[in-house]
PDB file of N, CA and C in Angstrom:
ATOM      1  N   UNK A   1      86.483 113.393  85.190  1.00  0.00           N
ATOM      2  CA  UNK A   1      87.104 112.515  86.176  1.00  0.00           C
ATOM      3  C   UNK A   1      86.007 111.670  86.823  1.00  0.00           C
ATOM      4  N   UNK A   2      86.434 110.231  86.976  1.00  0.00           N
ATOM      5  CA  UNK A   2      85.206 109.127  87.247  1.00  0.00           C
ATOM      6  C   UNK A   2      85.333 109.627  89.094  1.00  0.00           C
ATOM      7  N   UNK A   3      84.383 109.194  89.711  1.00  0.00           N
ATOM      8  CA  UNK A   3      84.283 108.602  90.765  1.00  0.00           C
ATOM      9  C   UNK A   3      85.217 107.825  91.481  1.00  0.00           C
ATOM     10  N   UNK A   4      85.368 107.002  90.691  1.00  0.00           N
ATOM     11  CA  UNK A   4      86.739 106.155  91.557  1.00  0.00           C
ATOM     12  C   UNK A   4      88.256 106.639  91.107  1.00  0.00           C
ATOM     13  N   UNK A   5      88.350 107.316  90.212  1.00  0.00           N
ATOM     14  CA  UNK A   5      89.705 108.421  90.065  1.00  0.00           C
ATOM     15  C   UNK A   5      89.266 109.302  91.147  1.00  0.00           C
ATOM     16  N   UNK A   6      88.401 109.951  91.341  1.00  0.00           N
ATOM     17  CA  UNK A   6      88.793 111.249  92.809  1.00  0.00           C
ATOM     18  C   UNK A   6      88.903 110.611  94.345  1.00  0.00           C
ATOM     19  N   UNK A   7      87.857 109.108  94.456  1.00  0.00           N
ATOM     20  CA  UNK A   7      88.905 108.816  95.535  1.00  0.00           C
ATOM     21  C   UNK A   7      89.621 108.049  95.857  1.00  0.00           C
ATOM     22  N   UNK A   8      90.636 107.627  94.862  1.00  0.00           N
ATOM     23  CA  UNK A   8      91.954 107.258  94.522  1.00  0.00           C
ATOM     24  C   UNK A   8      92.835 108.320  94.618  1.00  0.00           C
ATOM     25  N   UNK A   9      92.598 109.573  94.103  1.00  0.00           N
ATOM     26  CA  UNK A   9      93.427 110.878  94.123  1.00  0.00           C
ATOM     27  C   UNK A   9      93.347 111.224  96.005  1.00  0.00           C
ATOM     28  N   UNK A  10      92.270 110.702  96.452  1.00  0.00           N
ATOM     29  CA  UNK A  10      92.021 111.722  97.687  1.00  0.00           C
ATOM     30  C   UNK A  10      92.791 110.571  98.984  1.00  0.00           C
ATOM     31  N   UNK A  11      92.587 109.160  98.918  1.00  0.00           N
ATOM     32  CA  UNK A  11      93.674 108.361  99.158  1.00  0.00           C
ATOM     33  C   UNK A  11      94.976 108.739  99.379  1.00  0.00           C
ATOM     34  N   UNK A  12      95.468 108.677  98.277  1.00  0.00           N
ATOM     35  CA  UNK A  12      96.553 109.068  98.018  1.00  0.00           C
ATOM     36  C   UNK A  12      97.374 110.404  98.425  1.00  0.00           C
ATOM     37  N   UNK A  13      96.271 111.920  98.403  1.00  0.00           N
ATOM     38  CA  UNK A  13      96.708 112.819  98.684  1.00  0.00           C
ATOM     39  C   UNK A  13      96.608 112.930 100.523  1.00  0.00           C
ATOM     40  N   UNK A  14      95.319 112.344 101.057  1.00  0.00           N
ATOM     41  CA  UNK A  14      95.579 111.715 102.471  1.00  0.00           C
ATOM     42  C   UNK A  14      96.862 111.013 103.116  1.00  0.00           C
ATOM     43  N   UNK A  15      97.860 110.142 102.321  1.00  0.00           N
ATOM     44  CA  UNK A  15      99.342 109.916 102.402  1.00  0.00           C
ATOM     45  C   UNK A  15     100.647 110.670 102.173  1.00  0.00           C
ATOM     46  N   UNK A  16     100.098 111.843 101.001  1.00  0.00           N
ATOM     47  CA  UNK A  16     101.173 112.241 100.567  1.00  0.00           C
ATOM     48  C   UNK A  16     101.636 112.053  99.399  1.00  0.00           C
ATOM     49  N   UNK A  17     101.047 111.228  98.639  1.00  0.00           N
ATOM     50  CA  UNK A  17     101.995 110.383  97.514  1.00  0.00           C
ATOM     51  C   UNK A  17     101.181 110.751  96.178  1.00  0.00           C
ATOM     52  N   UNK A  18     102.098 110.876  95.497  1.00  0.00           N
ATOM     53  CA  UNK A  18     101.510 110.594  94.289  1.00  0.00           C
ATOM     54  C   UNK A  18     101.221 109.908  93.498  1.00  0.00           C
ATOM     55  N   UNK A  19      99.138 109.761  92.915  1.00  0.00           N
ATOM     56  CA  UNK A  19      98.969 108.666  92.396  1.00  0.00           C
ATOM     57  C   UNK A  19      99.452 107.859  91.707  1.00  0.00           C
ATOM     58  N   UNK A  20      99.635 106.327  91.504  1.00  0.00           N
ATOM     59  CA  UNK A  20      99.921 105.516  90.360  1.00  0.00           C
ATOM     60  C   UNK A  20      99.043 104.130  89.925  1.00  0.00           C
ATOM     61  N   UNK A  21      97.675 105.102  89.468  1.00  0.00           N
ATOM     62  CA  UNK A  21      97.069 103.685  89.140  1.00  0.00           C
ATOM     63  C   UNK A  21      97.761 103.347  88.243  1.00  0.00           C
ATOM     64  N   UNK A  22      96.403 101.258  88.450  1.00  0.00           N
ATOM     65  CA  UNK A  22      97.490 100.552  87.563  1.00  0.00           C
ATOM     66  C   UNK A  22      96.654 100.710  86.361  1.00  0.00           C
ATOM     67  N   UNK A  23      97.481 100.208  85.170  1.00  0.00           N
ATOM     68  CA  UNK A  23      96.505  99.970  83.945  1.00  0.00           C
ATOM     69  C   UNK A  23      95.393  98.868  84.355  1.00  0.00           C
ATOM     70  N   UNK A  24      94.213  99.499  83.920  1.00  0.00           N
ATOM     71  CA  UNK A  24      93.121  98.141  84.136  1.00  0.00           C
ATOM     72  C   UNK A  24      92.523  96.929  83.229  1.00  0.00           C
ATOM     73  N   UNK A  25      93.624  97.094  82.030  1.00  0.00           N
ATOM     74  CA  UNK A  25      93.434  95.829  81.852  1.00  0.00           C
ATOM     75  C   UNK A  25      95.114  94.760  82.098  1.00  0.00           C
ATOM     76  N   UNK A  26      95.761  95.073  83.178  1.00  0.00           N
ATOM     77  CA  UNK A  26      97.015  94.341  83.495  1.00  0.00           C
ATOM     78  C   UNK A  26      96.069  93.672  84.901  1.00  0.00           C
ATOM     79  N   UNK A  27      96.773  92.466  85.170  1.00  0.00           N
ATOM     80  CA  UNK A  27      96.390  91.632  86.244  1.00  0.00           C
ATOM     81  C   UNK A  27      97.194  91.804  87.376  1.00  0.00           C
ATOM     82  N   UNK A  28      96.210  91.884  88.546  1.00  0.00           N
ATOM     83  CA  UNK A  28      96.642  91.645  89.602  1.00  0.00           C
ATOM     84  C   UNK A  28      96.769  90.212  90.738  1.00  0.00           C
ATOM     85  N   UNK A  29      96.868  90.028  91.448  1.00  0.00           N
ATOM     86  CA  UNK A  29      96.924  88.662  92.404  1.00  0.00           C
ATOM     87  C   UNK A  29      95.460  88.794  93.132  1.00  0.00           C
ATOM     88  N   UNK A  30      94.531  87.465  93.198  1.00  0.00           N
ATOM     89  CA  UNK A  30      93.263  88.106  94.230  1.00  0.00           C
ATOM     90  C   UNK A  30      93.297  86.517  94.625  1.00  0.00           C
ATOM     91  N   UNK A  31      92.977  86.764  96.094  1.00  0.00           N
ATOM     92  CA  UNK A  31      93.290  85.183  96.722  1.00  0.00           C
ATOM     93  C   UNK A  31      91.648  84.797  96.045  1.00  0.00           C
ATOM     94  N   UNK A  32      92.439  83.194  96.027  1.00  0.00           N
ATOM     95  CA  UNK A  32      91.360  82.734  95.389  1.00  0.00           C
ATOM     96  C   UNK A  32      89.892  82.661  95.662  1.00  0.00           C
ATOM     97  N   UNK A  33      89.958  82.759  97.150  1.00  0.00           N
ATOM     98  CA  UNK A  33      88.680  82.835  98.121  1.00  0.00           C
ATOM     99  C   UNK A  33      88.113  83.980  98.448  1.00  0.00           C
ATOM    100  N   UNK A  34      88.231  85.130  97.632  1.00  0.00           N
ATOM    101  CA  UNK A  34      88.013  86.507  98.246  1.00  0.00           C
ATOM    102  C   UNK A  34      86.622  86.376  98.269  1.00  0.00           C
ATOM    103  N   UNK A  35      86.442  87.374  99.821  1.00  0.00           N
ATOM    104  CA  UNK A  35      85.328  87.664  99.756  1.00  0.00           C
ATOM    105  C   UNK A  35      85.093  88.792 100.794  1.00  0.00           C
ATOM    106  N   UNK A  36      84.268  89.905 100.135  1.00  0.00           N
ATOM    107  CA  UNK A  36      84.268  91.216 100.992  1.00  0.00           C
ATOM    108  C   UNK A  36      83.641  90.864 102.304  1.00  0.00           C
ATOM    109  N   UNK A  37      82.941  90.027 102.493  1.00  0.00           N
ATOM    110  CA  UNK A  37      82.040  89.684 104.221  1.00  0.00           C
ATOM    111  C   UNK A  37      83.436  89.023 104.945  1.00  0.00           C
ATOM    112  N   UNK A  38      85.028  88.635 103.914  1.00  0.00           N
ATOM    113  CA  UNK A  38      85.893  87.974 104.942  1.00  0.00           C
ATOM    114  C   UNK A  38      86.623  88.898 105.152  1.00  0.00           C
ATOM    115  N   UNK A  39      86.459  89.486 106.509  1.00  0.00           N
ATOM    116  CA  UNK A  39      87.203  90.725 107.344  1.00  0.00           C
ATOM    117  C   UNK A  39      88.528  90.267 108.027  1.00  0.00           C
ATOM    118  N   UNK A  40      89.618  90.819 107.858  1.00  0.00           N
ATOM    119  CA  UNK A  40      90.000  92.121 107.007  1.00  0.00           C
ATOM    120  C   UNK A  40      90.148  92.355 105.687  1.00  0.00           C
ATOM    121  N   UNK A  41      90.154  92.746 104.949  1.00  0.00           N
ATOM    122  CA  UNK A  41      90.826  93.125 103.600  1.00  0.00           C
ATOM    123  C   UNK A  41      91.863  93.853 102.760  1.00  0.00           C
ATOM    124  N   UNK A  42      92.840  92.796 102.602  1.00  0.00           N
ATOM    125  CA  UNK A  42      93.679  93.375 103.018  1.00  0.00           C
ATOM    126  C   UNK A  42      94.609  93.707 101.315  1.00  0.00           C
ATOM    127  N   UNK A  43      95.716  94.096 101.078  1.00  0.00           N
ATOM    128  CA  UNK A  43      96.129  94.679  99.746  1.00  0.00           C
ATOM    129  C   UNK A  43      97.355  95.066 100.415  1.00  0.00           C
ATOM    130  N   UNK A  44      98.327  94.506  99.354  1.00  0.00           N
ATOM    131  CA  UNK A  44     100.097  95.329  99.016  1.00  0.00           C
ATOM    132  C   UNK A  44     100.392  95.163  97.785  1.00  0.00           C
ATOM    133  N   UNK A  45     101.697  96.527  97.473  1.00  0.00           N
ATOM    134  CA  UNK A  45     102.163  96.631  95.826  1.00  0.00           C
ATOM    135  C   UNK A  45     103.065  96.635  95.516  1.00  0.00           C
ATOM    136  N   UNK A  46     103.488  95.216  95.470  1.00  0.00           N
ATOM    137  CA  UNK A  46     105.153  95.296  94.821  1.00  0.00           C
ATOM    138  C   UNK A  46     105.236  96.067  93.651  1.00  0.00           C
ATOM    139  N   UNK A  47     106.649  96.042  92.735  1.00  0.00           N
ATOM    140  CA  UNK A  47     106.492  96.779  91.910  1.00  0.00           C
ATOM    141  C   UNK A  47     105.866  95.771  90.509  1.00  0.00           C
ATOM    142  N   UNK A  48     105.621  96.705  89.674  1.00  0.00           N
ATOM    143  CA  UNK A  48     105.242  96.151  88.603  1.00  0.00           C
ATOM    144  C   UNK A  48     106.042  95.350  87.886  1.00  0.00           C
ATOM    145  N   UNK A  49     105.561  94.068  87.124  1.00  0.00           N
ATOM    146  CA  UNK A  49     106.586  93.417  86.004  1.00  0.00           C
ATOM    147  C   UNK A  49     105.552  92.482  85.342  1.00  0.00           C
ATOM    148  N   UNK A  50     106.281  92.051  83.670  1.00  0.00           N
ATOM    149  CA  UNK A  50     105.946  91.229  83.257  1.00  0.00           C
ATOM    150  C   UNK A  50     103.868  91.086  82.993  1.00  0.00           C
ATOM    151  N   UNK A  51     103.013  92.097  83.064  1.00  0.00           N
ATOM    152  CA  UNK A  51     102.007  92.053  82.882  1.00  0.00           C
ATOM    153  C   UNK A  51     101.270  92.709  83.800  1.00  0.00           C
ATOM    154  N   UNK A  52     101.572  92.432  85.366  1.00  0.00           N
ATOM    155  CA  UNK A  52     101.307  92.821  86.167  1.00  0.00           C
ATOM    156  C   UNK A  52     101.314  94.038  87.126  1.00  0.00           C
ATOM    157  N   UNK A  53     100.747  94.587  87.732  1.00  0.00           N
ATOM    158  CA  UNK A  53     100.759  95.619  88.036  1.00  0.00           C
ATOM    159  C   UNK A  53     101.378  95.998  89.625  1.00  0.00           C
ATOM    160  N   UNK A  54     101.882  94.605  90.369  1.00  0.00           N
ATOM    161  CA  UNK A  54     102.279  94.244  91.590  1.00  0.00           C
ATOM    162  C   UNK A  54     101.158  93.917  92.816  1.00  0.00           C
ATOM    163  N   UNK A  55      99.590  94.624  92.569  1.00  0.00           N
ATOM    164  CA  UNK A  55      99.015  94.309  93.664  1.00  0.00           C
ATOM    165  C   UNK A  55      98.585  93.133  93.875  1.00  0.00           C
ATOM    166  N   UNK A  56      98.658  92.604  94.990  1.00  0.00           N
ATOM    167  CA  UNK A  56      97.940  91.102  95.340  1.00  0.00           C
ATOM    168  C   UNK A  56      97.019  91.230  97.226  1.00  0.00           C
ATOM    169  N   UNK A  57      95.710  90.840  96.801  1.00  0.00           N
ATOM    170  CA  UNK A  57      94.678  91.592  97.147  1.00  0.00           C
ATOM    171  C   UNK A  57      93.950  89.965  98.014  1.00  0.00           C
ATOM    172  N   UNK A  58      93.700  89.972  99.337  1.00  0.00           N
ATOM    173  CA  UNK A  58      93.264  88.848 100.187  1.00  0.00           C
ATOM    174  C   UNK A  58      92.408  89.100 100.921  1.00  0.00           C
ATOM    175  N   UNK A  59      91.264  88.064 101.351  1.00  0.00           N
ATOM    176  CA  UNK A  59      90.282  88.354 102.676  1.00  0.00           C
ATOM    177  C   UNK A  59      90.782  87.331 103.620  1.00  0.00           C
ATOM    178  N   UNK A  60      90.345  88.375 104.676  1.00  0.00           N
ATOM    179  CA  UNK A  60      91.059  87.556 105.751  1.00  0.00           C
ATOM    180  C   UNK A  60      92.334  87.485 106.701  1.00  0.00           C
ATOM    181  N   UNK A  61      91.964  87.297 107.558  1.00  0.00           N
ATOM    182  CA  UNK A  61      93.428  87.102 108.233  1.00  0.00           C
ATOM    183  C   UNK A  61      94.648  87.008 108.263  1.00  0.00           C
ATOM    184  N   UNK A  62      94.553  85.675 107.526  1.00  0.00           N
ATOM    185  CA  UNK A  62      95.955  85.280 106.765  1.00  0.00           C
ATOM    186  C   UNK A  62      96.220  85.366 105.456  1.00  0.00           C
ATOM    187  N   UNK A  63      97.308  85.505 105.426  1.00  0.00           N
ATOM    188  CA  UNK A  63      98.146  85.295 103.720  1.00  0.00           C
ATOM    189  C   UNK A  63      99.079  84.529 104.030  1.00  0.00           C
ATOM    190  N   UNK A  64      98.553  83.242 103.274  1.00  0.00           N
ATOM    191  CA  UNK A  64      99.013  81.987 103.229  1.00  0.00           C
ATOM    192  C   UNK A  64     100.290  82.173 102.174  1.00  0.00           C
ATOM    193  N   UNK A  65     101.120  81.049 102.476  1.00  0.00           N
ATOM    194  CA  UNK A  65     102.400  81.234 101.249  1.00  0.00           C
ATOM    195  C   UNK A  65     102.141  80.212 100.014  1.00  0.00           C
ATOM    196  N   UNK A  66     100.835  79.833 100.279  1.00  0.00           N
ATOM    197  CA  UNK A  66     100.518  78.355  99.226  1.00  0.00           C
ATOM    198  C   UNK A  66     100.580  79.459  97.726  1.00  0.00           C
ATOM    199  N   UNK A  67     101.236  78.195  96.692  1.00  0.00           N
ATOM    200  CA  UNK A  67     101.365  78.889  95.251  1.00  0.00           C
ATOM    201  C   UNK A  67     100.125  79.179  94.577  1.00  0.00           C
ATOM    202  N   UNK A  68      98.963  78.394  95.176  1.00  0.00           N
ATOM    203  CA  UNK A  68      98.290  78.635  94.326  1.00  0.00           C
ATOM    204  C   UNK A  68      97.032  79.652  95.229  1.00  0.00           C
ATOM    205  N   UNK A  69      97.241  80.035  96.213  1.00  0.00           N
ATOM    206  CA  UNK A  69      96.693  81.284  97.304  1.00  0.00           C
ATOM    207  C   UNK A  69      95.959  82.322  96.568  1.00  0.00           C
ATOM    208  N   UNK A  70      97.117  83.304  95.171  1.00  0.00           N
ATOM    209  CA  UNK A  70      96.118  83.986  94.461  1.00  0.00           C
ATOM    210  C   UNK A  70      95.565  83.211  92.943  1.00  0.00           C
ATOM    211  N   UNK A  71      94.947  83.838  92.732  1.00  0.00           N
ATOM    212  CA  UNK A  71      94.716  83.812  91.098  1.00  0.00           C
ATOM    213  C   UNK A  71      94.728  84.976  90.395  1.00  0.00           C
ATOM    214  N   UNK A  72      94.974  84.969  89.055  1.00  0.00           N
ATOM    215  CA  UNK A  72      95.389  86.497  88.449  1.00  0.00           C
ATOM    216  C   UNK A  72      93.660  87.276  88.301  1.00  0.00           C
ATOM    217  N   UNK A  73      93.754  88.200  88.161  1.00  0.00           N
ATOM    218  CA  UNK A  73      92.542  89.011  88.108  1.00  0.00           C
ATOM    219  C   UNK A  73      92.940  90.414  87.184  1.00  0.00           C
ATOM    220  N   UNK A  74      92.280  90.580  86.220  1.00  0.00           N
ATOM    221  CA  UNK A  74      92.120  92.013  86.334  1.00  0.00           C
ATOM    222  C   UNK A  74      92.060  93.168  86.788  1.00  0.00           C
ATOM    223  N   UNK A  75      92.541  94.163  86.499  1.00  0.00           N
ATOM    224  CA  UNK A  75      92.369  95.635  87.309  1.00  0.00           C
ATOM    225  C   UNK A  75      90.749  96.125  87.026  1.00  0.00           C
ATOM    226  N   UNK A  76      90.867  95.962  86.069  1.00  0.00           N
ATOM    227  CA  UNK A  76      89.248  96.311  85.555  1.00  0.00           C
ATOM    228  C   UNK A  76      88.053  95.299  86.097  1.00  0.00           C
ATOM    229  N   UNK A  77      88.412  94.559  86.374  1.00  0.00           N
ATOM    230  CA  UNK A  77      87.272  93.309  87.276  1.00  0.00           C
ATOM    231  C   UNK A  77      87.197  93.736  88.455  1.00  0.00           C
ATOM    232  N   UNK A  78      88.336  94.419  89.592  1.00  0.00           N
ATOM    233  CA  UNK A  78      88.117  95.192  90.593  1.00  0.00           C
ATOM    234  C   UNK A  78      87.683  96.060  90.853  1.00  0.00           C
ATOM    235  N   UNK A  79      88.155  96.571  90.034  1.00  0.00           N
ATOM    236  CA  UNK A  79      87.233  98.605  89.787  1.00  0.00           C
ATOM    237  C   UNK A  79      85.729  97.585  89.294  1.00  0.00           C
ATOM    238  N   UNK A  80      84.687  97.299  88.582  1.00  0.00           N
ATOM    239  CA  UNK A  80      83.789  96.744  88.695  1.00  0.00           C
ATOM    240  C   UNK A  80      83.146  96.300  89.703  1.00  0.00           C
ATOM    241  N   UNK A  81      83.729  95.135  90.409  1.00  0.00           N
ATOM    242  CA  UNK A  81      83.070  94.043  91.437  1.00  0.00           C
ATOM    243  C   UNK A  81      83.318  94.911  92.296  1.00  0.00           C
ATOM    244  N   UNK A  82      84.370  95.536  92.869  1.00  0.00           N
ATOM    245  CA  UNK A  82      84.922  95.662  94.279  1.00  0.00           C
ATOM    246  C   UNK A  82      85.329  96.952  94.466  1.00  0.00           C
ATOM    247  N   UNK A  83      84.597  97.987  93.986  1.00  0.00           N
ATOM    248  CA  UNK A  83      84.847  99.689  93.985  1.00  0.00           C
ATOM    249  C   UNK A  83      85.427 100.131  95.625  1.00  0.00           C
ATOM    250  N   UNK A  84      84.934  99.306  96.499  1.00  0.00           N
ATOM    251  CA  UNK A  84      85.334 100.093  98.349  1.00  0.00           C
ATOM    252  C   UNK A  84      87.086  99.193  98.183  1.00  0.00           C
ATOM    253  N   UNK A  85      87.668  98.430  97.190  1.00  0.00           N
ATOM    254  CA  UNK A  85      89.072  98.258  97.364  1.00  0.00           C
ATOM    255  C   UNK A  85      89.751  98.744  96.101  1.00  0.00           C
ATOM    256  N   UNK A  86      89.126  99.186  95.375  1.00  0.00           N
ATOM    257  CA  UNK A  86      89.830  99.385  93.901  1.00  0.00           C
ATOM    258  C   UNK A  86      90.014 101.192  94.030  1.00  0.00           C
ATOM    259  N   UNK A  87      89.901 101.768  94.748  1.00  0.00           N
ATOM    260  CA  UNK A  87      90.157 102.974  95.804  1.00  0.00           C
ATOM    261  C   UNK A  87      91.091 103.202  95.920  1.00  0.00           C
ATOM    262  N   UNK A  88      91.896 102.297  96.639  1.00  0.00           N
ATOM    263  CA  UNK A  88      93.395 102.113  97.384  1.00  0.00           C
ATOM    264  C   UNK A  88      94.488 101.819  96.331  1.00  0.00           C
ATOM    265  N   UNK A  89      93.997 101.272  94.821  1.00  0.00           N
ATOM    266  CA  UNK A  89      94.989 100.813  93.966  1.00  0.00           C
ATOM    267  C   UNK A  89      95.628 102.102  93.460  1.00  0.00           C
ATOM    268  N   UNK A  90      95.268 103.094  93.372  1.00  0.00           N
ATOM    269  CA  UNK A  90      96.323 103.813  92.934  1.00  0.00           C
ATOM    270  C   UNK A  90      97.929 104.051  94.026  1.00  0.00           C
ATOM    271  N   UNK A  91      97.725 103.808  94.805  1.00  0.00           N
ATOM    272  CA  UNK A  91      98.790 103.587  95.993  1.00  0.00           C
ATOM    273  C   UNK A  91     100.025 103.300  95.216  1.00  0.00           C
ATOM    274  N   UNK A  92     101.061 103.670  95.250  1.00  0.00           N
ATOM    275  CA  UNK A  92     102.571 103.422  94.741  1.00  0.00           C
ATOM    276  C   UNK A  92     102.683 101.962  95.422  1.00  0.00           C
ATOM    277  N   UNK A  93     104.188 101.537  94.743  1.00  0.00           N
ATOM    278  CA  UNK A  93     104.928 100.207  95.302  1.00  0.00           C
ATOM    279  C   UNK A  93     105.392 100.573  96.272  1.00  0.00           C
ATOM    280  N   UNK A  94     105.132  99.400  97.324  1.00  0.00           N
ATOM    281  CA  UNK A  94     105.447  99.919  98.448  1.00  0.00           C
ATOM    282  C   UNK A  94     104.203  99.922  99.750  1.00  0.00           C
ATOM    283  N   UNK A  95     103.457 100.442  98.988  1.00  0.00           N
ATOM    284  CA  UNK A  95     101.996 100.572 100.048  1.00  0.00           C
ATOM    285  C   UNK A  95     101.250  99.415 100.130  1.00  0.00           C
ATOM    286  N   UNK A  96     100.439  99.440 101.285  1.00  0.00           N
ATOM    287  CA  UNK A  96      99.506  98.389 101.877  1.00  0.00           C
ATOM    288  C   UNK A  96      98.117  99.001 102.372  1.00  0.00           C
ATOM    289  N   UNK A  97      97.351  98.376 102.191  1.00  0.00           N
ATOM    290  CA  UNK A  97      96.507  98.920 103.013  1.00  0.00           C
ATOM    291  C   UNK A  97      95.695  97.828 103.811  1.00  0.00           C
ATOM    292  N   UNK A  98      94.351  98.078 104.557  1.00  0.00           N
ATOM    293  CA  UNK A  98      94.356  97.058 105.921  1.00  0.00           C
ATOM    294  C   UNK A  98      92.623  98.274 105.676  1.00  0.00           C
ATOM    295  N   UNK A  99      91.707  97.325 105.417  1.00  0.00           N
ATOM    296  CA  UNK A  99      90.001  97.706 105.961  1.00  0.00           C
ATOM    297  C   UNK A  99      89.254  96.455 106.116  1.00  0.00           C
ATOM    298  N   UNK A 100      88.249  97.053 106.683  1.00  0.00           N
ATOM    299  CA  UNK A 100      87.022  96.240 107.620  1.00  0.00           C
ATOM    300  C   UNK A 100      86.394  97.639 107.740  1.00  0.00           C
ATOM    301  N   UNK A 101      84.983  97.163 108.331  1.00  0.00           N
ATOM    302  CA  UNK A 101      83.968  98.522 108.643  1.00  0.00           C
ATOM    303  C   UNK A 101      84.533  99.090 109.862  1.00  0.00           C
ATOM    304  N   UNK A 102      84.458 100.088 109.352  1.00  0.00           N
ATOM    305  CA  UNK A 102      84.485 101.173 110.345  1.00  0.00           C
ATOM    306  C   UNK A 102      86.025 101.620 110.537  1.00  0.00           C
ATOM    307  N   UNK A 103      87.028 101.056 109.477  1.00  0.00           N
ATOM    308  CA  UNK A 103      88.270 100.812 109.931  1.00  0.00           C
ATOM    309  C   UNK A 103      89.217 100.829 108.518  1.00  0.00           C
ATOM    310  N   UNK A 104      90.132 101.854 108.490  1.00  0.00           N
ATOM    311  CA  UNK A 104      90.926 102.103 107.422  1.00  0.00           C
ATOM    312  C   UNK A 104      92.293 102.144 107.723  1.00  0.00           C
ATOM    313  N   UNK A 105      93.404 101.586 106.926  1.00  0.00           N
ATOM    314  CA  UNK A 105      94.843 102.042 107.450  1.00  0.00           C
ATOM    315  C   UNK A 105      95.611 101.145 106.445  1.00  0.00           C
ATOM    316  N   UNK A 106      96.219 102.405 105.829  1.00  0.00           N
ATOM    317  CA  UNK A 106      97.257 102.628 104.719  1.00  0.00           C
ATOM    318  C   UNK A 106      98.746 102.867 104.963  1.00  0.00           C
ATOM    319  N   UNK A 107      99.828 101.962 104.621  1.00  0.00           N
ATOM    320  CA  UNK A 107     100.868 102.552 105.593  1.00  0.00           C
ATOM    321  C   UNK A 107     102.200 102.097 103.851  1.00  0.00           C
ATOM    322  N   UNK A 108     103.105 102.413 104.434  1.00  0.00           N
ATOM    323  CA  UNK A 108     104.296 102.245 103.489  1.00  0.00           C
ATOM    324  C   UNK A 108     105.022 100.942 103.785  1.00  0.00           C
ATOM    325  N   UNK A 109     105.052 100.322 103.368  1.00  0.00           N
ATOM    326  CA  UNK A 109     106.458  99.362 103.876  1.00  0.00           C
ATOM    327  C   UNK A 109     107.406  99.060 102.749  1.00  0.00           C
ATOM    328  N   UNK A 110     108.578  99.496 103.084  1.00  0.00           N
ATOM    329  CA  UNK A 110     109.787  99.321 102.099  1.00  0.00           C
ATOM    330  C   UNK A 110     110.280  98.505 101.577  1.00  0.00           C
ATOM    331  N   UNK A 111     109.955  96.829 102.424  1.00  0.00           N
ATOM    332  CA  UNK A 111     110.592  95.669 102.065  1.00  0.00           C
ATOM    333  C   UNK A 111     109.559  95.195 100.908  1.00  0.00           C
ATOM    334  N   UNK A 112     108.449  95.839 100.612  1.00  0.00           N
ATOM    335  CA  UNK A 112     107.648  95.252  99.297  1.00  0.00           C
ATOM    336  C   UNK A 112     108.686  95.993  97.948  1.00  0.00           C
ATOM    337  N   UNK A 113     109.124  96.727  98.006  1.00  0.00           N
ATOM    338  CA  UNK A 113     110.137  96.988  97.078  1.00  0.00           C
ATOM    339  C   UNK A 113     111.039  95.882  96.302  1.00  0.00           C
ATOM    340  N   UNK A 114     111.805  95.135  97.321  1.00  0.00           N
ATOM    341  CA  UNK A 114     112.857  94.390  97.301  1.00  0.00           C
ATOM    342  C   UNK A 114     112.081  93.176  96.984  1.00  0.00           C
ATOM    343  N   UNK A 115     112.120  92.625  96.114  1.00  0.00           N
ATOM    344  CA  UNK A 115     111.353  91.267  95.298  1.00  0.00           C
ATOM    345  C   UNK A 115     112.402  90.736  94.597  1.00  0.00           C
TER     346      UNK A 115
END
């Protein structure tokens, strides 16, 4: 078991839930501007379809509704570049999560379901 499978498992078992990473070579949403120094960082998981694995992954404040806001990314380009957010991807549909230093918080919301 890698490193980033146990704390993805430990995530997850911190909620309750049981894991569901995504496949890492299916794409996820990553705003086009990401960048780990832009605090907060933030992540939700609709459900999966069509290639994708539902997460779409932003720095910053806002999440803009512009179409072209994310760009597709890899699962496997995250787990790479961005191991302190590719953590949280095993999270079911449904979940969100919300970090910055010093500062973690993972919560459920139901209306990411309904797409």
């Amino acid at each position: 078991m890698t490193e980033l499978q146990k704390a993805q498992i430990a995530v997850c078992k911190k909620q309750g839930v049981s894991p569901d990473p995504p496949n890492p070579y299916l794409k996820l949403g990553i705003s086009r501007h990401f960048s780990l120094t832009d605090i907060p960082i933030n992540g939700l998981r609709h459900p999966a379809e069509e290639g994708t694995c539902g997460w779409f992954i932003w720095s910053g404040e806002e999440l803009l509704a512009d179409i072209d806001f994310f760009d597709p990314f890899h699962v496997k380009h995250v787990e790479d570049h961005y191991p302190e957010v590719a953590k949280y991807l095993a999270l079911p549909a449904g979940w969100r999560f919300l970090i910055a230093p010093n500062y973690e918080d993972t919560w459920f919301d139901e209306a990411l379901l309904d797409i």
